[in-house]
N, C-alpha and C. Protein backbone atom coordinates (compact mmCIF):
# COMPACT_ATOMS: atom_id res chain seq x y z
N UNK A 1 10.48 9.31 27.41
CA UNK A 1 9.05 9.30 27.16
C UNK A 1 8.75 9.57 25.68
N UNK A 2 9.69 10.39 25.05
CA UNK A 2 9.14 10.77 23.98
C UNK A 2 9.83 9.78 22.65
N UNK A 3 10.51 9.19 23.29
CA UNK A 3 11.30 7.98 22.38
C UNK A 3 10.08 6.71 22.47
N UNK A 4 9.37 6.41 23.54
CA UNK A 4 8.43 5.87 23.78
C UNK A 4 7.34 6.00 22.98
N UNK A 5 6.94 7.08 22.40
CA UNK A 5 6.13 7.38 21.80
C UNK A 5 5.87 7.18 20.54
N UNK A 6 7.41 7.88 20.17
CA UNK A 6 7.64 7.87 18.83
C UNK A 6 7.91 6.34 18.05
N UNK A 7 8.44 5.31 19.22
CA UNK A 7 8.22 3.91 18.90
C UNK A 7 6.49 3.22 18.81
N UNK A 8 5.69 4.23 19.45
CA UNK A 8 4.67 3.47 19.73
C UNK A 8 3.80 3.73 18.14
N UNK A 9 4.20 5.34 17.87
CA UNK A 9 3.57 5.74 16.39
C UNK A 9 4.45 5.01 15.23
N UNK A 10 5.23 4.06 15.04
CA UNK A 10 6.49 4.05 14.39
C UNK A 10 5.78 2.57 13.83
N UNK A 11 5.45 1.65 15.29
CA UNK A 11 4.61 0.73 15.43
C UNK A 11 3.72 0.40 14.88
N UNK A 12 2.62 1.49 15.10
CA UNK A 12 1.32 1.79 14.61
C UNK A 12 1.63 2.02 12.93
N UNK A 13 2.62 2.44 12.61
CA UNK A 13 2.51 3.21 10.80
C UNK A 13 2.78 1.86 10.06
N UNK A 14 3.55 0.81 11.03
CA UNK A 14 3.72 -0.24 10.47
C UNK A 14 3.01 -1.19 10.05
N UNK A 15 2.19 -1.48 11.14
CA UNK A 15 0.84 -2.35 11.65
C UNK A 15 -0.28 -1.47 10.28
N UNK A 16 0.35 -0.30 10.30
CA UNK A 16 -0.98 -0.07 8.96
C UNK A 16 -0.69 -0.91 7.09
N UNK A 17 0.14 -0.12 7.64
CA UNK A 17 0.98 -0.64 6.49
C UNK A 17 0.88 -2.84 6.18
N UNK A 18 1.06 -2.98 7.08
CA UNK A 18 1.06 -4.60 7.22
C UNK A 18 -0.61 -4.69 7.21
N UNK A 19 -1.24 -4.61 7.28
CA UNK A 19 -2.59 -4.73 7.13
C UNK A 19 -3.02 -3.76 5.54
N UNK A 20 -2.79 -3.33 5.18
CA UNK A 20 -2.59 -2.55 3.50
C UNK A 20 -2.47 -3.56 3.01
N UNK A 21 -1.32 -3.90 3.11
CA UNK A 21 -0.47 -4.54 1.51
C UNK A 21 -1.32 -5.95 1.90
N UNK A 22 -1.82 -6.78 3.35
CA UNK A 22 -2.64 -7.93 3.14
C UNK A 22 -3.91 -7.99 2.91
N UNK A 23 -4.05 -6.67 2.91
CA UNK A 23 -5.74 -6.61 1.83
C UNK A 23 -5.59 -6.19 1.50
N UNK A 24 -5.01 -5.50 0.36
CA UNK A 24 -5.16 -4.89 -0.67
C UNK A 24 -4.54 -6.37 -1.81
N UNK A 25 -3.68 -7.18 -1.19
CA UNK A 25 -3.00 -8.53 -1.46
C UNK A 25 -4.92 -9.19 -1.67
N UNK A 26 -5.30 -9.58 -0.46
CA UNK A 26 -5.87 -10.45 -0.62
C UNK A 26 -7.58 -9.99 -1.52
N UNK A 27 -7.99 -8.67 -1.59
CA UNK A 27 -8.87 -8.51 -2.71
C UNK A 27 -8.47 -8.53 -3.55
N UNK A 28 -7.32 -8.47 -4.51
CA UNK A 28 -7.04 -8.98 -5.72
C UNK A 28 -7.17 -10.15 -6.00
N UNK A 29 -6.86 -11.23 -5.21
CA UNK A 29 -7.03 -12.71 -5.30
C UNK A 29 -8.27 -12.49 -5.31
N UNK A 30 -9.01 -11.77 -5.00
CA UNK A 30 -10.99 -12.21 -4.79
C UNK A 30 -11.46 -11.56 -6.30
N UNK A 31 -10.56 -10.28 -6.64
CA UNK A 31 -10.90 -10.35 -7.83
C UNK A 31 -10.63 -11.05 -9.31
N UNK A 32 -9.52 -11.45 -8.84
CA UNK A 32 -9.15 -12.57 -10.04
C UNK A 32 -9.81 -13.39 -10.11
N UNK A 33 -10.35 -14.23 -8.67
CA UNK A 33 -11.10 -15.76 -8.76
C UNK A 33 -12.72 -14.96 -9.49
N UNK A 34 -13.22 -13.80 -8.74
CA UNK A 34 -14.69 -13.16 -9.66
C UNK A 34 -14.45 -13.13 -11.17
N UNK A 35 -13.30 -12.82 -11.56
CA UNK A 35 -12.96 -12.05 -13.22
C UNK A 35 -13.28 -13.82 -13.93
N UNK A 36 -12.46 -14.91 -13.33
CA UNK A 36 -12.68 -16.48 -13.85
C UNK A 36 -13.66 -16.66 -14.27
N UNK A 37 -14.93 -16.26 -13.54
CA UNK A 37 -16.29 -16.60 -13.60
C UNK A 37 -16.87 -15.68 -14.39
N UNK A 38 -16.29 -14.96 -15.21
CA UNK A 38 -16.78 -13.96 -16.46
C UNK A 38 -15.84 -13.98 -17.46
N UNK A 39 -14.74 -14.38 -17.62
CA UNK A 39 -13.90 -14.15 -18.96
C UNK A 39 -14.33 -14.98 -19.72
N UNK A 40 -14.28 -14.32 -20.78
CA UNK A 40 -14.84 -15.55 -21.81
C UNK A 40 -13.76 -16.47 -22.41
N UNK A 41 -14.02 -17.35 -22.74
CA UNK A 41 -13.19 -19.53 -22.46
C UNK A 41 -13.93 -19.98 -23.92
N UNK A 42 -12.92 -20.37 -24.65
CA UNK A 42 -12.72 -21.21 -25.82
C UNK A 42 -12.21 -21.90 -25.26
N UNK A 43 -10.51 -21.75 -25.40
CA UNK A 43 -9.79 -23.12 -25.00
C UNK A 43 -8.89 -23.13 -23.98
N UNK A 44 -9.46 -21.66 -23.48
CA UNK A 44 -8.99 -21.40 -21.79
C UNK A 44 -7.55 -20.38 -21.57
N UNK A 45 -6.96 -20.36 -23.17
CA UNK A 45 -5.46 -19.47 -22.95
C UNK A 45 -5.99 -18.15 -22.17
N UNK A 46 -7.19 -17.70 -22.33
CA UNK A 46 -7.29 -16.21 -21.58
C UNK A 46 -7.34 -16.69 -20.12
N UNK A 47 -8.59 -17.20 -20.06
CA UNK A 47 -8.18 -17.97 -18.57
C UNK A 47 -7.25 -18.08 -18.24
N UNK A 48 -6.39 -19.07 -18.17
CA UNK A 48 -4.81 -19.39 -17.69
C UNK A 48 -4.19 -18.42 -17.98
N UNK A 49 -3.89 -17.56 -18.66
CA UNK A 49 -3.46 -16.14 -18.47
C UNK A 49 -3.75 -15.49 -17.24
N UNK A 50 -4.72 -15.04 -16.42
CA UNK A 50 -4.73 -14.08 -15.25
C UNK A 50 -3.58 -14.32 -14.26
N UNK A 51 -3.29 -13.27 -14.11
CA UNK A 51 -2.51 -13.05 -12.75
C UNK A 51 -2.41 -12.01 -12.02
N UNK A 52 -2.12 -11.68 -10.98
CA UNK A 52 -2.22 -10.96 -10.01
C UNK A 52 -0.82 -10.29 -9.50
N UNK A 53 -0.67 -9.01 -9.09
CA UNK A 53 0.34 -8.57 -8.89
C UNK A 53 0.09 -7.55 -8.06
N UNK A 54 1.67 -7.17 -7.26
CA UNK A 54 1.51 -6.08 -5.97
C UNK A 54 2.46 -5.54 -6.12
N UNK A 55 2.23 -3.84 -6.18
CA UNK A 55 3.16 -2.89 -5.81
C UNK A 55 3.48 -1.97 -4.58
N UNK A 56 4.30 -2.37 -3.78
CA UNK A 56 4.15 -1.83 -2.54
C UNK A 56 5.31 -0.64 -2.35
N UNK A 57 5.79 -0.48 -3.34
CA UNK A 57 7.11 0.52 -3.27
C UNK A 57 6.63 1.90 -3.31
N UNK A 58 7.33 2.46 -2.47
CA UNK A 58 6.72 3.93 -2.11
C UNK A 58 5.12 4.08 -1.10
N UNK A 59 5.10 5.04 -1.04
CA UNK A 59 4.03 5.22 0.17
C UNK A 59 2.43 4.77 -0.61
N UNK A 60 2.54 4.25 -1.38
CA UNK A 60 0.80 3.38 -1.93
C UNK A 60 1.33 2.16 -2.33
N UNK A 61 -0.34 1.33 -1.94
CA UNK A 61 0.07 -0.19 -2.09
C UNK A 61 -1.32 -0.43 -3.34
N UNK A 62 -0.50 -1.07 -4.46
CA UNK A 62 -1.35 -1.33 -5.56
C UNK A 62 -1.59 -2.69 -6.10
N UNK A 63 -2.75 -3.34 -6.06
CA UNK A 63 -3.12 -4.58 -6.83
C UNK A 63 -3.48 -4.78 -8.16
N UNK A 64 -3.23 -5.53 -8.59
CA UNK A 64 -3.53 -5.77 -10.08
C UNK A 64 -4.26 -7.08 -10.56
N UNK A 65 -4.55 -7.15 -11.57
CA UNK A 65 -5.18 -8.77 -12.08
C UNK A 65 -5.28 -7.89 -13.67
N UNK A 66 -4.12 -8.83 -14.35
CA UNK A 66 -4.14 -8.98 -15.68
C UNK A 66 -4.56 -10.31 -16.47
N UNK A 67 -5.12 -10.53 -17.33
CA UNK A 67 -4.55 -11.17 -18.38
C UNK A 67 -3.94 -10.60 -19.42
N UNK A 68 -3.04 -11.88 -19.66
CA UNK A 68 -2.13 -11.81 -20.76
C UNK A 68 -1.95 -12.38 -21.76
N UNK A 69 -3.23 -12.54 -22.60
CA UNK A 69 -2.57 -12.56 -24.50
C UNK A 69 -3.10 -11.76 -25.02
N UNK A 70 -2.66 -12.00 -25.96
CA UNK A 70 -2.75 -10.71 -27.41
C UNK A 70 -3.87 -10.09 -27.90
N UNK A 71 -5.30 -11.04 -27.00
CA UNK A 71 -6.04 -10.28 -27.19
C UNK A 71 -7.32 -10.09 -26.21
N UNK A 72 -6.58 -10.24 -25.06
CA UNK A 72 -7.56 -10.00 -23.86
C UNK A 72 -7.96 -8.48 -23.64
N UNK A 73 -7.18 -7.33 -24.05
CA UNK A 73 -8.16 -6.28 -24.07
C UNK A 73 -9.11 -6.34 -24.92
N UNK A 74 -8.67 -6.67 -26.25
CA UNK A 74 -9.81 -6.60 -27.45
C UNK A 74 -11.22 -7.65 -26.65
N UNK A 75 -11.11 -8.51 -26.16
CA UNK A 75 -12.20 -9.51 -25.33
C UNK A 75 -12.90 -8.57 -24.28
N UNK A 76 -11.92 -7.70 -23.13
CA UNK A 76 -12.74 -6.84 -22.60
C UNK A 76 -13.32 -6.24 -22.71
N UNK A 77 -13.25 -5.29 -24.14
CA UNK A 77 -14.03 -4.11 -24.42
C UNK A 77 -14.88 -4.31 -25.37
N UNK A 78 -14.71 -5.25 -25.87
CA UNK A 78 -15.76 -5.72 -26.85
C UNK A 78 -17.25 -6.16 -26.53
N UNK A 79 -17.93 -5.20 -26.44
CA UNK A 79 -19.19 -5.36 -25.51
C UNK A 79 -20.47 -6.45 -26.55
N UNK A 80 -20.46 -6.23 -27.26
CA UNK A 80 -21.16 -6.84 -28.70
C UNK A 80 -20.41 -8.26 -29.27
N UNK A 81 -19.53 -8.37 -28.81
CA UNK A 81 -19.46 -9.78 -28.85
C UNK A 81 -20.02 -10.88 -28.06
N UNK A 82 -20.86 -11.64 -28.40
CA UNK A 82 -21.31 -12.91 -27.88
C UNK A 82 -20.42 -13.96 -27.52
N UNK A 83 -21.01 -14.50 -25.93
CA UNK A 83 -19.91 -15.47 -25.53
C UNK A 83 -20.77 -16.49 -24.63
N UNK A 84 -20.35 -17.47 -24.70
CA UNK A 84 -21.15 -18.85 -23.71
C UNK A 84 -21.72 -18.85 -22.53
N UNK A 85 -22.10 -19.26 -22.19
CA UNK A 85 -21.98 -19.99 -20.71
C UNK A 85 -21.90 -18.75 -19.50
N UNK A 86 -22.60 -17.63 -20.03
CA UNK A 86 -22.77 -16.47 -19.14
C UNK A 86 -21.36 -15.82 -19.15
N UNK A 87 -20.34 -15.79 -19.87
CA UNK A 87 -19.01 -15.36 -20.44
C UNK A 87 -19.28 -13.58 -20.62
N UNK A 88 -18.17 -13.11 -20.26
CA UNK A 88 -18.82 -11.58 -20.45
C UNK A 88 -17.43 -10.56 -21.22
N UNK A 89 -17.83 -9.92 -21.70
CA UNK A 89 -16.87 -8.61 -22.06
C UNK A 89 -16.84 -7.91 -20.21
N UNK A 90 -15.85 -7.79 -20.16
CA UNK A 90 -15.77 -6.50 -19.10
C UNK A 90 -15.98 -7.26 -17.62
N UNK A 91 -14.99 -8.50 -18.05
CA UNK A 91 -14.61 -9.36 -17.23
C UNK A 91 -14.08 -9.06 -16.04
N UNK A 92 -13.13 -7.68 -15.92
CA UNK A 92 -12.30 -7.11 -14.73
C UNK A 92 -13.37 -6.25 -14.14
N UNK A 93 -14.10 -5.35 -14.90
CA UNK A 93 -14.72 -4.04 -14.60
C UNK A 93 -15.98 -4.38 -13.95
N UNK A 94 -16.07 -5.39 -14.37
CA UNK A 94 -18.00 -5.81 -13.88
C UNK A 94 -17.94 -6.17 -12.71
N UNK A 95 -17.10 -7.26 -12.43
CA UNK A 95 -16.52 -7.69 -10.34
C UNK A 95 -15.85 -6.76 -10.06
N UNK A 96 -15.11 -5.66 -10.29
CA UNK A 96 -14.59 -4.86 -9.70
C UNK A 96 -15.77 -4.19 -9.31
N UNK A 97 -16.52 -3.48 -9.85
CA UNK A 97 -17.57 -2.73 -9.57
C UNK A 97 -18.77 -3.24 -9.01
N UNK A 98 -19.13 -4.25 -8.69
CA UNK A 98 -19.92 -4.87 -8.16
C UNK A 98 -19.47 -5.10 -6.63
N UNK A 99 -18.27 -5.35 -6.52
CA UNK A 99 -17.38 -5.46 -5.34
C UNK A 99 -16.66 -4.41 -4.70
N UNK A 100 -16.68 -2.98 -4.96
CA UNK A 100 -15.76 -2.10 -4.59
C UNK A 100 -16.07 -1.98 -3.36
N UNK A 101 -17.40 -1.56 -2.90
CA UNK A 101 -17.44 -1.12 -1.18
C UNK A 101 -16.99 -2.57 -0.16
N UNK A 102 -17.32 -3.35 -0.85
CA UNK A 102 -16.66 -4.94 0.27
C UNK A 102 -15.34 -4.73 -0.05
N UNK A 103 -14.59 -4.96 -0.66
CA UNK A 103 -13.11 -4.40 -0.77
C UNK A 103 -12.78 -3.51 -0.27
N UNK A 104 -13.40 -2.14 -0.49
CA UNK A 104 -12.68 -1.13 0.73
C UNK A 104 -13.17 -1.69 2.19
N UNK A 105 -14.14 -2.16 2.32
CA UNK A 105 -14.50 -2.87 4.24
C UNK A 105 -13.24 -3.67 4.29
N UNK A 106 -13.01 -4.85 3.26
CA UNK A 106 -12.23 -6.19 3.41
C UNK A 106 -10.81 -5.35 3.77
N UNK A 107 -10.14 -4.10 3.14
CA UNK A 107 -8.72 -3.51 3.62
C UNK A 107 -9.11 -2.65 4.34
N UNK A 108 -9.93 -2.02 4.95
CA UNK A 108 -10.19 -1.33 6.20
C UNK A 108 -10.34 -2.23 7.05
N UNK A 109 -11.14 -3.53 7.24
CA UNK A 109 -10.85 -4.24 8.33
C UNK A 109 -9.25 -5.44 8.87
N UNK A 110 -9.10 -5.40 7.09
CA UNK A 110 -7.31 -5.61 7.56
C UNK A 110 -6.79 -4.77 8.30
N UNK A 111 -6.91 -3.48 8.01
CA UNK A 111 -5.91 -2.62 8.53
C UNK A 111 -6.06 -2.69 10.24
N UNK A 112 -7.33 -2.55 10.29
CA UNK A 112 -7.99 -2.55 11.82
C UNK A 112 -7.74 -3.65 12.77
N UNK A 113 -7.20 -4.63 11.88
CA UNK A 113 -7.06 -5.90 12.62
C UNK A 113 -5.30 -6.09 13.01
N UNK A 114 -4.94 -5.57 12.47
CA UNK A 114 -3.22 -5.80 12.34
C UNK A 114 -2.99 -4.17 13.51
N UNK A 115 -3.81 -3.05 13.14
CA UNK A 115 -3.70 -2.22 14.15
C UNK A 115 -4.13 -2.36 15.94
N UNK A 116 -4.95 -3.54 16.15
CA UNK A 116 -5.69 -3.80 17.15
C UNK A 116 -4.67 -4.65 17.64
N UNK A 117 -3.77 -5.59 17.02
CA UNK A 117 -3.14 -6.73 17.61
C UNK A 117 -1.71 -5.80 17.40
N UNK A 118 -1.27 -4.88 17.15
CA UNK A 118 -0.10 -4.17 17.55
C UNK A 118 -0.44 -3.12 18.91
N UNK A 119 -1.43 -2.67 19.28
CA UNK A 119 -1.49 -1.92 20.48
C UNK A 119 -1.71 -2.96 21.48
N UNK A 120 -2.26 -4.11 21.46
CA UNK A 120 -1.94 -5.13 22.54
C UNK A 120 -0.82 -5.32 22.89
């Protein structure tokens, strides 16, 4: 009985876990595609720069969305610079923060969903 159990919680830590890392996976993709629609675009190298990344090692699961050239922080924080086409400084920070409570729903209802279809 108690081997029973301990498979059933063993189950369950998994099913959390598997529902974590696919939303916490899949709001990063939502924030990368939001960050597109604010980085500011000359000839697009910052653009085509973003990417997205996951750390799942050890007991926290972490998302990321970088860009990468030489001067995409200087573009983020640069609030006083003017940019096109509704282009913004604070390209990561502005959809992140606009989006945080739907992101924590979007991996709370992962989790809930991967936990619901493991106790079936």
């Amino acid at each position: 009985m108690a081997d029973d159990f301990d498979a059933a919680l063993d189950a369950f830590d998994d099913a959390i876990r598997v529902g974590l890392v696919r939303g916490v996976q899949e709001v990063t993709e939502d924030l990368k595609r939001e960050s597109q629609n604010l980085v500011p675009y000359d000839q697009g190298d910052l653009s085509r720069s973003a990417k997205t990344s996951l750390d799942t090692t050890g007991p926290t699961v972490q998302g990321a969305v970088s860009y990468d050239t030489e001067y995409a922080v200087r573009q983020h924080e640069e609030v006083t610079w003017r940019h096109q086409d509704g282009r913004t400084a604070k390209y990561l920070a502005t959809p992140l923060r606009a989006n945080v409570a739907r992101y924590e729903e979007h991996i709370a209802q992962a989790i809930r969903a991967e936990t619901e279809d493991s106790a079936k």
